[in-house]
C-alpha atoms as a PDB file:
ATOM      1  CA  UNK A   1      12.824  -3.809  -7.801  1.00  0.00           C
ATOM      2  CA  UNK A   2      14.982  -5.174  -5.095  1.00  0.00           C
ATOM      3  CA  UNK A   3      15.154  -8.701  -6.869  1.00  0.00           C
ATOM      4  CA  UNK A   4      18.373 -10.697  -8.013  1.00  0.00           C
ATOM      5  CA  UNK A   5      19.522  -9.602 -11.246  1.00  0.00           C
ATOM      6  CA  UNK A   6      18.495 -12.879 -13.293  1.00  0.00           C
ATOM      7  CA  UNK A   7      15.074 -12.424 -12.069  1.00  0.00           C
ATOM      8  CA  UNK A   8      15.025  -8.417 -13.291  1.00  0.00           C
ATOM      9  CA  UNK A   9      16.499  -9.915 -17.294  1.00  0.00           C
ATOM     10  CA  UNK A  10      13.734 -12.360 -16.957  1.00  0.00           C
ATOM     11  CA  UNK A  11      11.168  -9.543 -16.291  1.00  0.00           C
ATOM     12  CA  UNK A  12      12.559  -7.268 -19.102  1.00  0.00           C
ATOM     13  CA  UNK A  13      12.700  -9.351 -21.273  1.00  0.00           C
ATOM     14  CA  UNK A  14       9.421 -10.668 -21.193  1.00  0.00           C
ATOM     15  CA  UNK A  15       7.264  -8.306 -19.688  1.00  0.00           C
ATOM     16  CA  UNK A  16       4.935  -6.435 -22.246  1.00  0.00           C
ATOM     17  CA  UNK A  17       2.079  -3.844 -22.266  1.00  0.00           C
ATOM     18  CA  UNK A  18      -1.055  -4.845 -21.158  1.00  0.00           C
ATOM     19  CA  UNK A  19       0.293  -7.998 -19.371  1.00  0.00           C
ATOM     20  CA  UNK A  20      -1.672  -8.546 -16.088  1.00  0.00           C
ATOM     21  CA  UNK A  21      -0.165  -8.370 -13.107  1.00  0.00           C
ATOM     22  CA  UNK A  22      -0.799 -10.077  -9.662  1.00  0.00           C
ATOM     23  CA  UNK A  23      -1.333  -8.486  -6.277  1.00  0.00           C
ATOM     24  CA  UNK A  24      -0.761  -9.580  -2.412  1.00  0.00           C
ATOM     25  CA  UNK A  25      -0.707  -7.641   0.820  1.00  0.00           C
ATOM     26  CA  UNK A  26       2.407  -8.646   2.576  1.00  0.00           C
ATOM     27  CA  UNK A  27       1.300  -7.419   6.802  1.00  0.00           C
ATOM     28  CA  UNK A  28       4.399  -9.285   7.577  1.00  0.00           C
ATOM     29  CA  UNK A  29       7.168  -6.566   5.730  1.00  0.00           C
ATOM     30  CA  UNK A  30       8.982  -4.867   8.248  1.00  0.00           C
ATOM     31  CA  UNK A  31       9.500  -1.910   6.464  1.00  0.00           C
ATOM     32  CA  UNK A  32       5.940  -1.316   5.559  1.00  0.00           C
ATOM     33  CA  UNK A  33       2.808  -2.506   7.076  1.00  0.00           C
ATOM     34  CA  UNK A  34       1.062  -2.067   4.179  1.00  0.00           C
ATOM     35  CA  UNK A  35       3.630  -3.521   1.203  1.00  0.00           C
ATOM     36  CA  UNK A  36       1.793  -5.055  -1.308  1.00  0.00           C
ATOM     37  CA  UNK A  37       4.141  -7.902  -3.188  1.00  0.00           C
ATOM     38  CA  UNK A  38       3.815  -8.079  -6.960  1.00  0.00           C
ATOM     39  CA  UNK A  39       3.957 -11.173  -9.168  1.00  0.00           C
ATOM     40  CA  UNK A  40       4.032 -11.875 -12.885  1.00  0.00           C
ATOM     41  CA  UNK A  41       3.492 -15.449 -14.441  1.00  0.00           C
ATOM     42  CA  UNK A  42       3.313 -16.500 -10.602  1.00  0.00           C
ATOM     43  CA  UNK A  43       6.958 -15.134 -10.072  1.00  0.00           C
ATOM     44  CA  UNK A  44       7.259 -12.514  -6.982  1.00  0.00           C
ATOM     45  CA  UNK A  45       9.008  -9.675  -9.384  1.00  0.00           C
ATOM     46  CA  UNK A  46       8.869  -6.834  -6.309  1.00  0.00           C
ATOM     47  CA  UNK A  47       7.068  -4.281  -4.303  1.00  0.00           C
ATOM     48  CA  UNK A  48       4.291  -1.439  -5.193  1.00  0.00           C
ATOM     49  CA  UNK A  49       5.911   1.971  -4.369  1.00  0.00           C
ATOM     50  CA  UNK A  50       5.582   3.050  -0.613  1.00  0.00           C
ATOM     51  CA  UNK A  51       3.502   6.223  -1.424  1.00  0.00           C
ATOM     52  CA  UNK A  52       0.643   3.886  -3.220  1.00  0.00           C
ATOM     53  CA  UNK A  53       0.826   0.614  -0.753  1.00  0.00           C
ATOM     54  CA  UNK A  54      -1.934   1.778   1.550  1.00  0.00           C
ATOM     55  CA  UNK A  55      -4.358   2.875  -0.539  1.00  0.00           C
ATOM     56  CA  UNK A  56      -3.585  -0.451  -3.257  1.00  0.00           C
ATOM     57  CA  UNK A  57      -4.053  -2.528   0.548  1.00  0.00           C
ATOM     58  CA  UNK A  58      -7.259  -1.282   0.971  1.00  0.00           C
ATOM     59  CA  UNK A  59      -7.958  -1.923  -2.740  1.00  0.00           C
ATOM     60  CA  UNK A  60      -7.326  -5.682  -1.830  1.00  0.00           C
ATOM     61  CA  UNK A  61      -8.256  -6.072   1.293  1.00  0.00           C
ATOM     62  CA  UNK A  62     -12.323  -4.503   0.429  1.00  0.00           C
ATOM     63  CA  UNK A  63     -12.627  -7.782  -2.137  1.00  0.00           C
ATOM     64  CA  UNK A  64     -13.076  -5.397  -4.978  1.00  0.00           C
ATOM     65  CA  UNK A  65     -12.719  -6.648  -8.164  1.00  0.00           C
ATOM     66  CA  UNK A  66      -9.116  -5.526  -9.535  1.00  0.00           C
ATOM     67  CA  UNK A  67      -7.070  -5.702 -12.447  1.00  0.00           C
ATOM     68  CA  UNK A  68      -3.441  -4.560 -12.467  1.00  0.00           C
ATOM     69  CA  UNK A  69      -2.161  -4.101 -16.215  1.00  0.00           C
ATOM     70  CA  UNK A  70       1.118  -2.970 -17.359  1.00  0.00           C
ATOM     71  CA  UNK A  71       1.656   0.335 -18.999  1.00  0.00           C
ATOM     72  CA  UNK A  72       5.659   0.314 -19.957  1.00  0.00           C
ATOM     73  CA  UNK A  73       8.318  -1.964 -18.828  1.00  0.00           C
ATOM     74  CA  UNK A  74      11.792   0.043 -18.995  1.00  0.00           C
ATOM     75  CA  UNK A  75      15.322  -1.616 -17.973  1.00  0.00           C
ATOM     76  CA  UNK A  76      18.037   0.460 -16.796  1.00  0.00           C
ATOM     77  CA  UNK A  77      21.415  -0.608 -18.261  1.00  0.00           C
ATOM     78  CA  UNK A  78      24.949  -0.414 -16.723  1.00  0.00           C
ATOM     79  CA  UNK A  79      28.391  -1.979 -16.710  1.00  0.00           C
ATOM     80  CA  UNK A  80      29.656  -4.414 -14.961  1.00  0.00           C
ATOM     81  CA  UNK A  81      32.902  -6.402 -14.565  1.00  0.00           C
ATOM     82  CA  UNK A  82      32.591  -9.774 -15.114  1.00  0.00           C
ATOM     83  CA  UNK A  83      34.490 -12.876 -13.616  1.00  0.00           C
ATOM     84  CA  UNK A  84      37.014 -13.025 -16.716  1.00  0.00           C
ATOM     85  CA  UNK A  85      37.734  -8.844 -15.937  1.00  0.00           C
ATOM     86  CA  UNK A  86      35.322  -8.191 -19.171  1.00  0.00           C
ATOM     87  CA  UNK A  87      33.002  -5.282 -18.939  1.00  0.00           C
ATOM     88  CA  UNK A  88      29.404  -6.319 -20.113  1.00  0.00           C
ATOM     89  CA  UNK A  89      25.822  -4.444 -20.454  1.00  0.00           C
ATOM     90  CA  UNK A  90      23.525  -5.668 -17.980  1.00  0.00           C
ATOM     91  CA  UNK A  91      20.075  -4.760 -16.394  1.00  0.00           C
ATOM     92  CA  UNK A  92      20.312  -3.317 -12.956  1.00  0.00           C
ATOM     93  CA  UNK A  93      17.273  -2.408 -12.326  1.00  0.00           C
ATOM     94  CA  UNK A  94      13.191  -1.990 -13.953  1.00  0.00           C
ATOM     95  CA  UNK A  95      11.096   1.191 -14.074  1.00  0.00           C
ATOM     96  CA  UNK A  96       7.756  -0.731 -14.270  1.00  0.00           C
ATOM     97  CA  UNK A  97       4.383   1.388 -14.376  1.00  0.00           C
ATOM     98  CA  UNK A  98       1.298  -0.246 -13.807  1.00  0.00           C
ATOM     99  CA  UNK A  99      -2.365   0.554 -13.654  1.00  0.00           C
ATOM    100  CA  UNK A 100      -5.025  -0.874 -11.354  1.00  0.00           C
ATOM    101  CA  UNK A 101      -8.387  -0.639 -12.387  1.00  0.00           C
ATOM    102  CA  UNK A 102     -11.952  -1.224 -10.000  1.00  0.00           C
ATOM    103  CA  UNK A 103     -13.769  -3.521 -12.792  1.00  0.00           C
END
């Protein structure tokens, strides 16, 4: 996820399994022609993985009836310096797995 980092607490902490999940072709990326964006309670949360955007494109783009449903939601924690020179726990990034189904 290459989203800001209040965004990514927002995601972990609220994200469970079997939440649904919202897809969108994105022709416009200029790093893949095929990125497909990814939402969650109508909040753009990041990108399907590179080696799965084509084929989840063509998923979309054929009108078939899909359902993307989480499987596990798990932050990665690190430390960081805060303004006051504290060092505090926070998320820096989200290993989400998800699985689309043809209904």
């Amino acid at each position: 996820m290459h989203r800001p980092k209040k965004i990514i607490k927002v995601i972990a902490d609220e994200i469970d399994m079997d939440d649904v999940l919202e897809l969108e072709c994105d022709s416009e990326n200029e790093y893949d022609p095929y990125a497909v964006k990814v939402f969650y309670n109508d909040e753009w949360i990041g990108y399907v993985e590179r080696d799965y955007s084509m084929e989840v494109t063509e998923l979309i783009l054929s009108n078939a009836d899909i359902e993307c449903k989480v499987i596990t939601c798990l932050p990665e924690w690190d430390f960081e310096e805060n303004s006051s020179g504290r060092e505090v726990e926070v998320i820096t990034d989200i290993d989400l797995l998800a699985e689309i189904t043809i209904r």
